[in-house]
Protein backbone atom coordinates (compact mmCIF):
# COMPACT_ATOMS: atom_id res chain seq x y z
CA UNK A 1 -102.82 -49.48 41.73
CA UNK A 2 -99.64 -47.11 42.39
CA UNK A 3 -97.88 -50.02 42.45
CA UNK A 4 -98.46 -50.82 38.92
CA UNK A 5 -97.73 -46.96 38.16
CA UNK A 6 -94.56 -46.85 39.45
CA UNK A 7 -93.51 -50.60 37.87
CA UNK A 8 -94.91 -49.90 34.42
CA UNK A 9 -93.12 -46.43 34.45
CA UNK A 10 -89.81 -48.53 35.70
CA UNK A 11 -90.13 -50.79 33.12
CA UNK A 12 -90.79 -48.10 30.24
CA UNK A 13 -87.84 -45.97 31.68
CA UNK A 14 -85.50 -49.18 31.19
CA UNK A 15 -87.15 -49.71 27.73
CA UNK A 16 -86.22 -46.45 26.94
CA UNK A 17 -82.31 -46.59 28.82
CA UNK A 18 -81.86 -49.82 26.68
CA UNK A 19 -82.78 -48.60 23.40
CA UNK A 20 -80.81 -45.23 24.28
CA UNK A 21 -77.58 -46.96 24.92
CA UNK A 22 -78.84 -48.91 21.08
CA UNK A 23 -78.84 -45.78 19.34
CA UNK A 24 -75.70 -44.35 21.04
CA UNK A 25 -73.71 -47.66 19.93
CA UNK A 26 -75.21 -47.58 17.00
CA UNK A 27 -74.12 -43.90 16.01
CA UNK A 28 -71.05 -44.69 17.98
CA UNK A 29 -70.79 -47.57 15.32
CA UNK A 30 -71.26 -45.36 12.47
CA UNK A 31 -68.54 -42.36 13.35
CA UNK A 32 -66.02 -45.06 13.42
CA UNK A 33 -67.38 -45.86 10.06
CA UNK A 34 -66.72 -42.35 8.72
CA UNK A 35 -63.25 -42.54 10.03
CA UNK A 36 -63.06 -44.90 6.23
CA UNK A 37 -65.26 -42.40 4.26
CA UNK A 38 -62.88 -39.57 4.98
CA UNK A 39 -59.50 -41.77 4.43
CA UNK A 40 -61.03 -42.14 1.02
CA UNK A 41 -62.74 -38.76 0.34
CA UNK A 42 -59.38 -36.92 1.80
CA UNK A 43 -57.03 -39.09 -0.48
CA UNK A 44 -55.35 -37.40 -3.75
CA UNK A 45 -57.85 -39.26 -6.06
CA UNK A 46 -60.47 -37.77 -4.90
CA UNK A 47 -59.67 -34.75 -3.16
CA UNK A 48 -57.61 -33.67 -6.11
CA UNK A 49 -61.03 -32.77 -8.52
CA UNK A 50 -63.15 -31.23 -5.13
CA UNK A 51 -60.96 -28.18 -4.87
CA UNK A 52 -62.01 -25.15 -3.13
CA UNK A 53 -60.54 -23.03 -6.42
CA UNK A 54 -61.17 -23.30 -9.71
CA UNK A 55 -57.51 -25.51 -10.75
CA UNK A 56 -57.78 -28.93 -10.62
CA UNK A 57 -55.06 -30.61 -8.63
CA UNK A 58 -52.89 -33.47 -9.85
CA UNK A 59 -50.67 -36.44 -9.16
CA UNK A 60 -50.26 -38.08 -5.22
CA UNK A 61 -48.82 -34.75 -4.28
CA UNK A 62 -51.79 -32.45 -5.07
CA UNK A 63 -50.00 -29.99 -7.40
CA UNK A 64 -51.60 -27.69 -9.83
CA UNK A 65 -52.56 -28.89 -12.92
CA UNK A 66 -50.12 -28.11 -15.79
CA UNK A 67 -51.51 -26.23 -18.54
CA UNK A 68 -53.29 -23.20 -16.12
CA UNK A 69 -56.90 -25.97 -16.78
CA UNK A 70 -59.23 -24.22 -14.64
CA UNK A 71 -63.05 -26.16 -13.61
CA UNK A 72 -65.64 -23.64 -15.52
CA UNK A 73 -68.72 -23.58 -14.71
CA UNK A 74 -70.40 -26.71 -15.31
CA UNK A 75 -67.14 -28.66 -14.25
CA UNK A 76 -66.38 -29.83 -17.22
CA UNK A 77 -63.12 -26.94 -17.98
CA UNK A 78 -62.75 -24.08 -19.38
CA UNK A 79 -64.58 -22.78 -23.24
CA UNK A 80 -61.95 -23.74 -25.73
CA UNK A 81 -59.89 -25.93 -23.40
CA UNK A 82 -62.63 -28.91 -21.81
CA UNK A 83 -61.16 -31.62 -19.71
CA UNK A 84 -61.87 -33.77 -22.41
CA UNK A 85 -59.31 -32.73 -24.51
CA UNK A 86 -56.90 -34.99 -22.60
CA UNK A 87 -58.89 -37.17 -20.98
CA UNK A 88 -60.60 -39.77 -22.83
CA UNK A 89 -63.36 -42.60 -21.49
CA UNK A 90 -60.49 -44.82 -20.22
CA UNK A 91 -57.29 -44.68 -18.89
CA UNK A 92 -54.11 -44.94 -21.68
CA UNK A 93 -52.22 -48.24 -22.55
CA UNK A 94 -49.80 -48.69 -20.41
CA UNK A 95 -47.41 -48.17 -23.48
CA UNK A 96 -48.15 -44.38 -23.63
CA UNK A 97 -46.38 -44.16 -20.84
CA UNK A 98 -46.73 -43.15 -16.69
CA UNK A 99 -47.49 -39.87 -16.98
CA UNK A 100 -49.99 -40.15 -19.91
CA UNK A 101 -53.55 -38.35 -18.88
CA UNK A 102 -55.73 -40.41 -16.85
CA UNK A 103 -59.30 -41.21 -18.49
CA UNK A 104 -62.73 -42.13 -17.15
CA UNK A 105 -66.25 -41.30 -18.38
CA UNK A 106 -67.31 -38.11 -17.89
CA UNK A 107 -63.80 -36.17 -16.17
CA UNK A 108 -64.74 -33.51 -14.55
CA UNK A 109 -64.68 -31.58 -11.77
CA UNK A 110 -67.68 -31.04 -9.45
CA UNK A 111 -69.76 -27.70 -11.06
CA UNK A 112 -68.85 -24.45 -9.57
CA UNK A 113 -72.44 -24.29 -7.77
CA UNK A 114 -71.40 -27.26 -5.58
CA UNK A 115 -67.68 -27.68 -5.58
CA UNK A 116 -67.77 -30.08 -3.00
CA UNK A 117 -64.00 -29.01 -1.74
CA UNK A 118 -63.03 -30.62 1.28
CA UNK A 119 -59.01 -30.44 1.04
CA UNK A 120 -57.90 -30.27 4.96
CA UNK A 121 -61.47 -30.20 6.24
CA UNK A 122 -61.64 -31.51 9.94
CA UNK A 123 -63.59 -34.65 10.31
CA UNK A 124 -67.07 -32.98 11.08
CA UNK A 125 -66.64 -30.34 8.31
CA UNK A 126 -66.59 -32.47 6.02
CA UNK A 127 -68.95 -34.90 7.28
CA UNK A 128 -71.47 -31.89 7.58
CA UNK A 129 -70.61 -31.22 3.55
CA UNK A 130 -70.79 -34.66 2.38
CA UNK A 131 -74.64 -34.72 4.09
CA UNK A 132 -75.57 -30.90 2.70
CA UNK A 133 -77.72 -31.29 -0.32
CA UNK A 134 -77.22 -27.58 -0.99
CA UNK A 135 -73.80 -28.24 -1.64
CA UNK A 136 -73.70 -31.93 -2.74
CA UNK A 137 -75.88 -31.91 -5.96
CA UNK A 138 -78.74 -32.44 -4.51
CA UNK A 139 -77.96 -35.96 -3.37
CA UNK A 140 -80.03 -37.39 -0.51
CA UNK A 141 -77.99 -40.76 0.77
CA UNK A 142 -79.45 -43.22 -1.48
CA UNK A 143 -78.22 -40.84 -4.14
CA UNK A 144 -74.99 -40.47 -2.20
CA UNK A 145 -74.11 -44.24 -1.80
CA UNK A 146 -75.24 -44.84 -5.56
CA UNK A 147 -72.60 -42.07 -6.04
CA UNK A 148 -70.27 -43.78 -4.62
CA UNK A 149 -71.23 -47.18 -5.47
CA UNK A 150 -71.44 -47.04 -9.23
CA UNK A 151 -70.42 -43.61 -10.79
CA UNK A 152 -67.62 -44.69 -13.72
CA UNK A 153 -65.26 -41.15 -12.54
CA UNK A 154 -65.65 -42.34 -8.72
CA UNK A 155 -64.84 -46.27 -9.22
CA UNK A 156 -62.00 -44.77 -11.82
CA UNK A 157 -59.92 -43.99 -8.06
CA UNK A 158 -59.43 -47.52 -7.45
CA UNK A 159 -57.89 -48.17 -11.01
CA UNK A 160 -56.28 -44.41 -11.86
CA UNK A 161 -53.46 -45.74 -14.13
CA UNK A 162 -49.77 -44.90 -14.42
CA UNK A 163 -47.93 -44.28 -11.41
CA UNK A 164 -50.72 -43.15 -9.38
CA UNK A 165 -51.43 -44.43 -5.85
CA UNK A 166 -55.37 -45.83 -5.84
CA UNK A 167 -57.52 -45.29 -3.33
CA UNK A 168 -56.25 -46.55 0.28
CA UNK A 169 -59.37 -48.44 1.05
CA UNK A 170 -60.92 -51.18 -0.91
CA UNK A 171 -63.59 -50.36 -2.79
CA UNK A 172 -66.39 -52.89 -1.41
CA UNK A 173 -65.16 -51.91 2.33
CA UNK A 174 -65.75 -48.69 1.76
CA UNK A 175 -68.82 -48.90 0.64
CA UNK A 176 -69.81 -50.72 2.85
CA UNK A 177 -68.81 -48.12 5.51
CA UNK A 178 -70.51 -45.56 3.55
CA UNK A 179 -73.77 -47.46 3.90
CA UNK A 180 -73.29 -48.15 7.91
CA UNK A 181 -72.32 -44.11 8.21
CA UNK A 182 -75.93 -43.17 5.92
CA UNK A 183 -77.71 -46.08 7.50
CA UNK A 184 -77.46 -44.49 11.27
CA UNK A 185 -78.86 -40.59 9.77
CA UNK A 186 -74.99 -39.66 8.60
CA UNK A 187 -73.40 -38.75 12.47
CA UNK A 188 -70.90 -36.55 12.32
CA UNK A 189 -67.63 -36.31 14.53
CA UNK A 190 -67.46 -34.12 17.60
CA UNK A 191 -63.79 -32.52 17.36
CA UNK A 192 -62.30 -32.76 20.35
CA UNK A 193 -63.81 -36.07 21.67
């Protein structure tokens, strides 16, 4: 009878080993995946609207928006002076010139409640933020990868007009990195490892 102890608890210890060293790959998996969600969430189209202040940045180089535009509160500028005053549903013919103001549905910035600003945040900062619904809108992951998935303003970084660099990473393999990150609980980077 001790026999069958001691090889039913061997066997449920390697059960357990094996589908430990599962979960590790697996997360181990999904880190490498956020390497791709930061590239993208750290590059000028996108960190350039989640700004820690209240002015927008602009162009590859991150500079202050001309024209002293500022987020107000709902994101959506300033009383007298809203982001749509430049920036219509679509980006410009290419006949109004380079520097002609982008356009996508709804510009904006995030709202001052959840600015989302992640400009030089290390890896597991910003994975931390991208995961906090306090500070995301509310978004669980399915909200998150919809988000990022199908919102007009987000998809508008692969195709921002002009001279502007797009997003580094293709859209459908970021995604798809997004999905294997949320799919394994969102892991976050350990700094230093």
């Amino acid at each position: 009878m001790k026999r069958h102890h001691w090889l039913l608890g061997s066997l449920i210890l390697i059960c357990l080993f094996v589908y430990a060293t599962e979960l590790f790959a697996d997360d181990k998996e999904a880190v490498k995946a956020f390497d791709t969600v930061q590239k993208v969430f750290q590059s000028p189209r996108c960190q350039n609207c989640h700004i820690p202040g209240d002015a927008p940045l602009q162009l590859d180089a991150g500079l202050s928006h001309a024209m002293n535009v500022v987020r107000g509160m709902d994101g959506k500028g300033a009383s007298g002076l809203p982001c749509a005053s430049c920036h219509a549903e679509a980006n410009p013919p290419a006949s109004y010139g380079a520097n002609a103001p982008p356009g996508a549905p709804h510009w904006s910035l995030p709202p001052a409640a959840h600015k989302m600003a992640w400009i030089g945040l290390p890896p597991d900062m910003l994975c931390s933020m991208i995961k906090d619904r306090a500070s995301n809108g509310d978004r669980d992951f399915a909200a998150l990868i919809k988000h990022v998935s199908e919102d007009k303003l987000v998809l508008w970084g692969w195709n921002p007009g002009g001279d502007r660099a797009p997003v580094p990473v293709p859209h459908d393999v970021f995604v798809t990195q997004f999905k294997r990150w949320a799919d394994a609980g969102g892991p976050c980077p350990v700094v230093g490892s």
